[in-house]
Protein backbone atom coordinates (compact mmCIF):
# COMPACT_ATOMS: atom_id res chain seq x y z
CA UNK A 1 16.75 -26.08 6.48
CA UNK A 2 13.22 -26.25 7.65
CA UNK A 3 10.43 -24.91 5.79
CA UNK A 4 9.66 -22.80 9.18
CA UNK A 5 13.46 -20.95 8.62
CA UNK A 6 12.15 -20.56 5.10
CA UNK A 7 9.73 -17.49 4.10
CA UNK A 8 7.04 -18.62 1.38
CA UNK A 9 4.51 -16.92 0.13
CA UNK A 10 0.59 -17.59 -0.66
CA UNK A 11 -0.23 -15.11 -3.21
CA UNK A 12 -3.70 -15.68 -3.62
CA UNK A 13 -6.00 -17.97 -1.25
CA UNK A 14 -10.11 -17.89 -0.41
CA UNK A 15 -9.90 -19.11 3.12
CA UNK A 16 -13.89 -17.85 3.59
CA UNK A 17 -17.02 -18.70 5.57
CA UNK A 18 -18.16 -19.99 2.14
CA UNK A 19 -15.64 -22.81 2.19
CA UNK A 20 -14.60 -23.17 6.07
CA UNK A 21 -15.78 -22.76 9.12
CA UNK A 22 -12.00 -22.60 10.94
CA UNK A 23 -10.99 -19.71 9.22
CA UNK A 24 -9.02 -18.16 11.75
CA UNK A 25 -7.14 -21.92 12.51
CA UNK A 26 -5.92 -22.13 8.61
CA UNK A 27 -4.44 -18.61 8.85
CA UNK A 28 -2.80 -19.26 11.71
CA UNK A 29 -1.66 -22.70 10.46
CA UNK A 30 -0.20 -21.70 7.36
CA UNK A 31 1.78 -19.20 9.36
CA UNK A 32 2.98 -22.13 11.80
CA UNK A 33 3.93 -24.04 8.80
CA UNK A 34 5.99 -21.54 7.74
CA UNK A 35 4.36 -19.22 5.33
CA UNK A 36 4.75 -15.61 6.16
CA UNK A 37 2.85 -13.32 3.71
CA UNK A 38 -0.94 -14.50 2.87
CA UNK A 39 -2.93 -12.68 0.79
CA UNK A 40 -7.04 -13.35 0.86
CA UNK A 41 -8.67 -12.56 -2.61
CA UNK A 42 -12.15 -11.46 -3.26
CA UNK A 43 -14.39 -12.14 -5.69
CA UNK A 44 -17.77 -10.73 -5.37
CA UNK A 45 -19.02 -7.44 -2.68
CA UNK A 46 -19.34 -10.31 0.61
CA UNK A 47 -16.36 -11.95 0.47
CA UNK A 48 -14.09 -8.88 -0.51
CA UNK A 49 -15.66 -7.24 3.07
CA UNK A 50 -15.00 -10.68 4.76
CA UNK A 51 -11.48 -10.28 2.93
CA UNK A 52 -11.14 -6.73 4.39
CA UNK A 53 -11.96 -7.93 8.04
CA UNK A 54 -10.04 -11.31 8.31
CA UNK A 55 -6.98 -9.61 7.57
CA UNK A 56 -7.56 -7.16 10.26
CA UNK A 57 -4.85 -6.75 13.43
CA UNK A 58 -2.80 -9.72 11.91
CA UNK A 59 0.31 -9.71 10.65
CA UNK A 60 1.48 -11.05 7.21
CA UNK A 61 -2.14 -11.33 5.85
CA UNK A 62 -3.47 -8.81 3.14
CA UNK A 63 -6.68 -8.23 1.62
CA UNK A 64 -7.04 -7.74 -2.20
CA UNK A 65 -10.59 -7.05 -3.62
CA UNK A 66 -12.30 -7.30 -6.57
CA UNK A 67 -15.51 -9.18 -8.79
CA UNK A 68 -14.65 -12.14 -10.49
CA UNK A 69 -15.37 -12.17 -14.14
CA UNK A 70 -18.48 -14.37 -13.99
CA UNK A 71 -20.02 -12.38 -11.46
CA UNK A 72 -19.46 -8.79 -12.93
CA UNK A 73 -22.88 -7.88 -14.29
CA UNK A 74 -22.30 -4.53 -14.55
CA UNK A 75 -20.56 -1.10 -13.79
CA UNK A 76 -22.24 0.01 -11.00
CA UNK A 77 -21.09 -3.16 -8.66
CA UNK A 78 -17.78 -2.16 -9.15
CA UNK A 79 -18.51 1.62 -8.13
CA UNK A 80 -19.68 0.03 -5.04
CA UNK A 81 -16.24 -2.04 -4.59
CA UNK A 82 -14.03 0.95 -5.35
CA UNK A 83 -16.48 2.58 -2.24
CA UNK A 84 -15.25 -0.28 0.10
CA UNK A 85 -11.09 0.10 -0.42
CA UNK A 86 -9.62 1.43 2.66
CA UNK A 87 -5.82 1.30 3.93
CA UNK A 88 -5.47 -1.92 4.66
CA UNK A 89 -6.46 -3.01 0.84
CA UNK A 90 -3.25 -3.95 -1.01
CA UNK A 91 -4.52 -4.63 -4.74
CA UNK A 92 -7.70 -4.92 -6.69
CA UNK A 93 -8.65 -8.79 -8.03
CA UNK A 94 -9.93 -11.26 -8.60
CA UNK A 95 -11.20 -9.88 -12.07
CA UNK A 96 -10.73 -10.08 -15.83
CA UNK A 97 -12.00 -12.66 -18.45
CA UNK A 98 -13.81 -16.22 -17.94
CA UNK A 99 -15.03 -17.50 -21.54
CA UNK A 100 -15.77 -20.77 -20.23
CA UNK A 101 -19.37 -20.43 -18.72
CA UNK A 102 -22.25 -19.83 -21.02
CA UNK A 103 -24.62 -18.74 -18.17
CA UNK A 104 -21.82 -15.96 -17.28
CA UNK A 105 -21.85 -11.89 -18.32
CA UNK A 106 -21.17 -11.13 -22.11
CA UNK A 107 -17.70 -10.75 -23.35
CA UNK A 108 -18.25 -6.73 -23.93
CA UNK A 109 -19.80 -6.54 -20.39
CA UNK A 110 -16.83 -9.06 -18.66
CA UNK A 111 -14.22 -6.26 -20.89
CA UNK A 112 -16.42 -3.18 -19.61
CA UNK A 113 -15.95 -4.75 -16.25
CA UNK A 114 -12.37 -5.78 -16.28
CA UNK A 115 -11.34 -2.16 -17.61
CA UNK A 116 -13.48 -0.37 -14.89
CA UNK A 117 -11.29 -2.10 -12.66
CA UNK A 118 -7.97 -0.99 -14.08
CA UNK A 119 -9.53 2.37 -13.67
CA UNK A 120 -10.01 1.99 -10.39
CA UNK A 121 -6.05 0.21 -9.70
CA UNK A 122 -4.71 3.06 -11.54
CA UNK A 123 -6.27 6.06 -9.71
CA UNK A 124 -5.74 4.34 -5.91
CA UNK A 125 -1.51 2.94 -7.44
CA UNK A 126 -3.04 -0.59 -6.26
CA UNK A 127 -1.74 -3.81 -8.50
CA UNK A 128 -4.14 -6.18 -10.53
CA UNK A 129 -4.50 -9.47 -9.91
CA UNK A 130 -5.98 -11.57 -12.92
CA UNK A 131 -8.28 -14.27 -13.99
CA UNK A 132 -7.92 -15.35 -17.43
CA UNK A 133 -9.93 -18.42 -18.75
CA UNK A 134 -10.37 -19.29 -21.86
CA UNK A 135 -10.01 -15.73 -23.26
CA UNK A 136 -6.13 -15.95 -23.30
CA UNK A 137 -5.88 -13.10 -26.37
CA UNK A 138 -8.45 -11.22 -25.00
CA UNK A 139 -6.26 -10.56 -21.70
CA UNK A 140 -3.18 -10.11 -23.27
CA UNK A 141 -4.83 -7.26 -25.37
CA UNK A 142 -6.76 -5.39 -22.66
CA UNK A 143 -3.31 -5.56 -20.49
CA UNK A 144 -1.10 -4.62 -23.16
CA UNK A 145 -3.17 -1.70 -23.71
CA UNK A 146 -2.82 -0.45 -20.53
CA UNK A 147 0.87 -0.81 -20.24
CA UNK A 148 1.70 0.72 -23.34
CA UNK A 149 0.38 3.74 -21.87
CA UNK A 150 1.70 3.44 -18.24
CA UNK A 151 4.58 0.96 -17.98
CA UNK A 152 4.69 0.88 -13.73
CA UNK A 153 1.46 -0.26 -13.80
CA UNK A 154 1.51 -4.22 -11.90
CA UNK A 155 -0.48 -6.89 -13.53
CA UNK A 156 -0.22 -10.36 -11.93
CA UNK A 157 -2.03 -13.70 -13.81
CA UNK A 158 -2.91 -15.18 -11.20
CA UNK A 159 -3.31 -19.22 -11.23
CA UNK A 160 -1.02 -18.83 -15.15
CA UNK A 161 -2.72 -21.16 -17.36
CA UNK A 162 -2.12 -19.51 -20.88
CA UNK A 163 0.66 -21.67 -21.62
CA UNK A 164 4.77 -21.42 -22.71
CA UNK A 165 3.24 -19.56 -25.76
CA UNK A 166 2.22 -16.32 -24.14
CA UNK A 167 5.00 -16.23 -21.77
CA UNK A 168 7.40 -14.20 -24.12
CA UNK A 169 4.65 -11.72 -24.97
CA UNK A 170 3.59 -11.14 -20.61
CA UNK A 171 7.17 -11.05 -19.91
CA UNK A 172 8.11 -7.94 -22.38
CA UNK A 173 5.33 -5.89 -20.93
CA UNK A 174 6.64 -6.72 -17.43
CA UNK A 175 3.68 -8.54 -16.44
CA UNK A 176 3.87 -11.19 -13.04
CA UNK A 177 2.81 -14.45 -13.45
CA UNK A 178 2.00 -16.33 -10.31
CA UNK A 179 1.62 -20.21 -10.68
CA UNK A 180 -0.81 -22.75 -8.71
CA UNK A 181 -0.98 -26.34 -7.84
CA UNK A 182 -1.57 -27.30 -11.22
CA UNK A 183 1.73 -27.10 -12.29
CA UNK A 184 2.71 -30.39 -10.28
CA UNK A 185 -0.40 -32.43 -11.73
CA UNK A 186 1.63 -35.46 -13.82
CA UNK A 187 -0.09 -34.11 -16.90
CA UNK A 188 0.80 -30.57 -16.73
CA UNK A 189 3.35 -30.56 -19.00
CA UNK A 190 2.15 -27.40 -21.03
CA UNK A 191 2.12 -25.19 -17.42
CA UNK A 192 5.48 -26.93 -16.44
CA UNK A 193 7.29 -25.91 -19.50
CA UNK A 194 6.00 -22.16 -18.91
CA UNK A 195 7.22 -22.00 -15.55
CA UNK A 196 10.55 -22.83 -16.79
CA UNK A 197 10.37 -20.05 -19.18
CA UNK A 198 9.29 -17.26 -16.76
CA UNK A 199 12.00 -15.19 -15.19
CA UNK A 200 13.04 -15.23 -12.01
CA UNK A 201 11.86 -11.59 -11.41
CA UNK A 202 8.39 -12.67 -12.96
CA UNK A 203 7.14 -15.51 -10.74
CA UNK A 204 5.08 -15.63 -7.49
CA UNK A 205 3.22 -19.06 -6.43
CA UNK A 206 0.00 -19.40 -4.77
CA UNK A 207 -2.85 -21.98 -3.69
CA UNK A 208 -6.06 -20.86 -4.90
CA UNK A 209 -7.73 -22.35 -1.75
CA UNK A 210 -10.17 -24.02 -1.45
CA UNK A 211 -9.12 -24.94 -5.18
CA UNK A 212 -6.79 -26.60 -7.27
CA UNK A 213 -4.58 -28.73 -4.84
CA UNK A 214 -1.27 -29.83 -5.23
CA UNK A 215 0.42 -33.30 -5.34
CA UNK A 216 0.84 -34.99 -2.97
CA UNK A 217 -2.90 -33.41 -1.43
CA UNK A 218 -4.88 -33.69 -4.74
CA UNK A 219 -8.05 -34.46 -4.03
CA UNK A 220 -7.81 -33.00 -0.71
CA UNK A 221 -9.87 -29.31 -0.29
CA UNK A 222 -6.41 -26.93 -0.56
CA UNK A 223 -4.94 -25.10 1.72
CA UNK A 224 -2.87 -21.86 1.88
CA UNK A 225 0.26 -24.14 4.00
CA UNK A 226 0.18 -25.97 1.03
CA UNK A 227 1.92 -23.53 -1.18
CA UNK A 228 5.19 -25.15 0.18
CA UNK A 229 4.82 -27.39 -2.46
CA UNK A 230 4.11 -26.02 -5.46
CA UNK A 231 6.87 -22.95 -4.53
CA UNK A 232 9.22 -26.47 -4.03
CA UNK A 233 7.94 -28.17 -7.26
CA UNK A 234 9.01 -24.78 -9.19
CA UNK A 235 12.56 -24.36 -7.68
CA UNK A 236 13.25 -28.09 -8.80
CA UNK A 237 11.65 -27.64 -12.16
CA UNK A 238 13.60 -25.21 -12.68
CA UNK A 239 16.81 -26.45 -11.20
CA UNK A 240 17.56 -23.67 -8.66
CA UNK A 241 17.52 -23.75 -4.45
CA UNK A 242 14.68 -23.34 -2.59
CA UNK A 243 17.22 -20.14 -1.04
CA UNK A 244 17.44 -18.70 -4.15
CA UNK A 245 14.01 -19.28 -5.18
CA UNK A 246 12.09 -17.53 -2.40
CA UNK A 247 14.53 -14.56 -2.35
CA UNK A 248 13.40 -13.93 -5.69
CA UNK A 249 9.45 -14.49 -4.62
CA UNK A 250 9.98 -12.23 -1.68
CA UNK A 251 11.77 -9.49 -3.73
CA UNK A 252 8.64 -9.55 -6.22
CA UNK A 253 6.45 -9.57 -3.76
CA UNK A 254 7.95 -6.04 -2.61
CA UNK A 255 7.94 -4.84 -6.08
CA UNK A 256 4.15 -5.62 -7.08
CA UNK A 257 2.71 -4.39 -3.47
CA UNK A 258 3.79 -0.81 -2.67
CA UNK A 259 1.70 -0.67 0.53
CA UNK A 260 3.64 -3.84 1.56
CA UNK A 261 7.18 -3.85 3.63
């Protein structure tokens, strides 16, 4: 079976201005190559808007909007995001916690920020989609708060990186976990043995274009066809078919996005 008779999914991709100038041709060739659903993440006030409008009049291709960690100075930006969420806007992301950077907004302010958010997916019923680096207890604790007190809420990690150790913990709140080209880098081993442990009604892949490209394209600037083969790494690594696999990936795609059919 072809991948074209197959339905994948690119849960998260930046195909922007920013990065490319054919936009419209990636879209378009992702869908050729046989992946059905794309959905185009924002991470600051331009790029959710350019988010918002690439998606328009085409089929299969979502925006989700949001300020990434590390560019969440304060409240009042995302007051202007939650201004800019129309119909077509299917979740709220990319936001949560980056520790990495020291030149990036405080850890009370990045919290402040995440929450706000949360706020703001709660009150429209819109899923989360989030960025977790280097604060891996951090996340788990502002996410566990909130769905102790509302269980239907939808988190996804997006890009997973926390390792097999927090698996257990996501997976008893319910929580998605959606898995990037890192996971067939050689040395992955840690991310590998994670994706093993997730449950089937758990796991969504994506590309994180322009970043983190998988084998056999490492190296290469990513692209949101290119989700074939991490979503075909997974299914081997964890010895299922590629059938069985995407059924489940479609069926959780359903379940995260309400707005989507």
């Amino acid at each position: 079976m072809s991948s074209m008779s197959k339905k994948y999914i690119d849960l998260h991709c930046h195909p922007f201005k920013e990065y490319f100038e054919n936009r419209e041709e990636i879209i378009e060739d992702a869908k050729l190559s046989g992946v059905w659903k794309i959905f185009l993440v924002g991470t600051n006030l331009v790029n959710s808007k350019e988010a918002i409008d690439l998606a328009k009049n085409k089929e299969g291709v979502y925006p989700i909007i949001g300020i990434h960690p590390t560019e969440c100075w304060d409240i009042e930006t995302v007051e202007k995001l939650e201004n800019m969420i129309d119909n077509s806007v299917v979740g709220i992301g990319e936001v949560g916690l980056d520790y990495h950077y020291q030149d990036s907004p405080s850890k009370e302010v990045q919290i402040n920020c995440f929450k706000k958010h949360i706020e703001i997916a709660i009150k429209k019923n819109l899923p989360i989609i989030v960025h977790s680096r280097d604060a891996h207890e951090d996340t788990f604790q502002v996410i566990k708060e909130y769905k102790e007190k509302n269980q239907d809420l939808v988190f996804i990690l997006h890009s997973y990186s926390s390792g097999p150790e927090y698996v257990e913990k996501y997976s008893k709140l319910g929580v998605y976990f959606s898995f990037s080209g890192i996971v067939t880098f050689k040395n992955a081993k840690e991310m590998q043995e994670a994706a093993k442990l997730v449950p089937l009604d758990l796991i969504l892949c994506e590309t994180d274009t322009p970043y983190l490209t998988p084998v056999p394209y490492r190296g290469k600037v990513n692209l949101p066809k290119y989700v074939i083969e991490t979503t075909n790494f997974i299914a081997k690594l964890k010895e299922i078919s590629i059938e069985e696999f995407l059924e489940n990936i479609n069926q959780n795609v359903l379940k995260c996005f309400s707005k989507i059919k």
